[in-house]
Protein backbone atom coordinates (compact mmCIF):
# COMPACT_ATOMS: atom_id res chain seq x y z
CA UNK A 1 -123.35 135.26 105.49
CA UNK A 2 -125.17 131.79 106.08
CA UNK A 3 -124.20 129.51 108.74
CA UNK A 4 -123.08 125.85 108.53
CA UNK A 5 -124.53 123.14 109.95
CA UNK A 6 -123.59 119.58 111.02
CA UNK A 7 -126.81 117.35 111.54
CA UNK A 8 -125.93 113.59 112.51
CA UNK A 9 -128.16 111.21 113.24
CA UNK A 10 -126.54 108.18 115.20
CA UNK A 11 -127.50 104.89 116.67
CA UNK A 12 -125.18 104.36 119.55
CA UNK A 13 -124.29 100.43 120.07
CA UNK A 14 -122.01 100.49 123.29
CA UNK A 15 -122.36 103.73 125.24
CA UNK A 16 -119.19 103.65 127.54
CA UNK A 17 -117.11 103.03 124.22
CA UNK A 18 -118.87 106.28 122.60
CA UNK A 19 -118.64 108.16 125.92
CA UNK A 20 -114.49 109.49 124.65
CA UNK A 21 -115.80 110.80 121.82
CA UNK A 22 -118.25 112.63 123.00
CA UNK A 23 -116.08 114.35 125.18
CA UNK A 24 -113.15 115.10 122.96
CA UNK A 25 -115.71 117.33 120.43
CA UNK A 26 -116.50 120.21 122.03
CA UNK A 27 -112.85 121.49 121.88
CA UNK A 28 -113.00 120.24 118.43
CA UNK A 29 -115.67 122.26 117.44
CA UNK A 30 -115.04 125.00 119.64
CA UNK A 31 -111.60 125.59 117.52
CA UNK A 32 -114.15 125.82 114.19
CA UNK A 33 -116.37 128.20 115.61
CA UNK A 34 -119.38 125.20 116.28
CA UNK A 35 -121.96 125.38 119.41
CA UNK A 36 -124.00 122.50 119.83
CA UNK A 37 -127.50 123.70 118.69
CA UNK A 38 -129.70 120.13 119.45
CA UNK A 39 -127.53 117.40 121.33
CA UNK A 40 -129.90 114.89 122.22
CA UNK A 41 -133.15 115.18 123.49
CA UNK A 42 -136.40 114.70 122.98
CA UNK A 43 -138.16 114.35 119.37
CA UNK A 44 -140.80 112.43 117.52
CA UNK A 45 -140.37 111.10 114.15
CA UNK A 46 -143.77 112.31 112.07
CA UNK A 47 -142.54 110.85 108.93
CA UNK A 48 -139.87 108.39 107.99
CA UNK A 49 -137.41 106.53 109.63
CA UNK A 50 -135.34 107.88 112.86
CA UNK A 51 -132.03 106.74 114.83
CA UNK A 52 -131.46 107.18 118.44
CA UNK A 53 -129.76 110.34 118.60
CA UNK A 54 -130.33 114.09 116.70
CA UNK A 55 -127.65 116.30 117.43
CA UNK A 56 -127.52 119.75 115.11
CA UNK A 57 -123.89 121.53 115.26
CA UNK A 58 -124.14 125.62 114.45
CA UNK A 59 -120.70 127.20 112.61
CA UNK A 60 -119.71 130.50 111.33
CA UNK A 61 -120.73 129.47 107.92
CA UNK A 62 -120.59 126.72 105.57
CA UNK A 63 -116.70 126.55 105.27
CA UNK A 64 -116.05 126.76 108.99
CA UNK A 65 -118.62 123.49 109.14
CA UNK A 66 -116.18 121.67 106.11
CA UNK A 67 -112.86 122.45 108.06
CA UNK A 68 -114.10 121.07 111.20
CA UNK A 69 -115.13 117.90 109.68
CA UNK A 70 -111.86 117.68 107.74
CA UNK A 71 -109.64 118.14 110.44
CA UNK A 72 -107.31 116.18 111.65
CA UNK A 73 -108.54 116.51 115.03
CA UNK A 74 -111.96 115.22 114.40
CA UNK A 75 -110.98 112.36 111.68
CA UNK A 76 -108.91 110.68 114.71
CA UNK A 77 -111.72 111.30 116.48
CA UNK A 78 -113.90 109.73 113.95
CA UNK A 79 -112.78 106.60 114.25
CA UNK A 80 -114.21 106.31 117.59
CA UNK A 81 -117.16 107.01 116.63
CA UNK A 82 -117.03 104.61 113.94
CA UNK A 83 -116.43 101.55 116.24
CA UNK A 84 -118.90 102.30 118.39
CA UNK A 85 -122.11 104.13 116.67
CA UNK A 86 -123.74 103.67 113.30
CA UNK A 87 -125.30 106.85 111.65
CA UNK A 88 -125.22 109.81 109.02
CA UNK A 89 -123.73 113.21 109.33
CA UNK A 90 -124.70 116.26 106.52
CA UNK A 91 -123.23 119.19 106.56
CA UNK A 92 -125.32 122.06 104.93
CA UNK A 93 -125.31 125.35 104.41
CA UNK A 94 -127.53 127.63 106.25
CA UNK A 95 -130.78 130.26 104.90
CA UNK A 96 -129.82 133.45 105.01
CA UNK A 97 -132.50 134.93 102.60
CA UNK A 98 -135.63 136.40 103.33
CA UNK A 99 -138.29 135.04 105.92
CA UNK A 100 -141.64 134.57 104.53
């Protein structure tokens, strides 16, 4: 079965305002099944435009990654985010054909 994956992209705009929503996910996605795969870091953007901030979440599967988002728990938590950040999140399925 293919996993599900968050990938956000976010431009934080006050960092001690994001700083509660940072820490409230992890239980959040725990409950769903997520691990953090890329929080942060280094990167360089080789083609188009970037933000700040890459973070990739790994879930079960695809549905597990829809739930999460869904939730009630991370929707409250959302609007944290929201007053604080600007960015994209996808959610996508994972490959789980064959490798070349």
């Amino acid at each position: 079965m293919a996993k599900g994956y968050w990938i956000a992209r976010v431009d934080v705009d006050n960092d001690e305002g994001y700083k509660p929503y940072t820490a409230k996910n992890p239980a959040i996605f725990k409950k769903f099944g997520g691990r953090f795969v890329v929080r942060g870091g280094r990167f360089e953007a080789v083609e188009g435009t970037s933000r700040a901030r890459n973070v990739v979440i790994e879930f079960p599967d695809y549905e597990s990654a829809l739930a999460c988002y869904r939730s009630h728990e991370y929707q409250d938590n959302k609007k944290v985010r929201l007053a604080y950040a600007t960015g994209e999140v996808l959610i996508i399925e994972g490959f789980d054909g064959p490798q070349p």
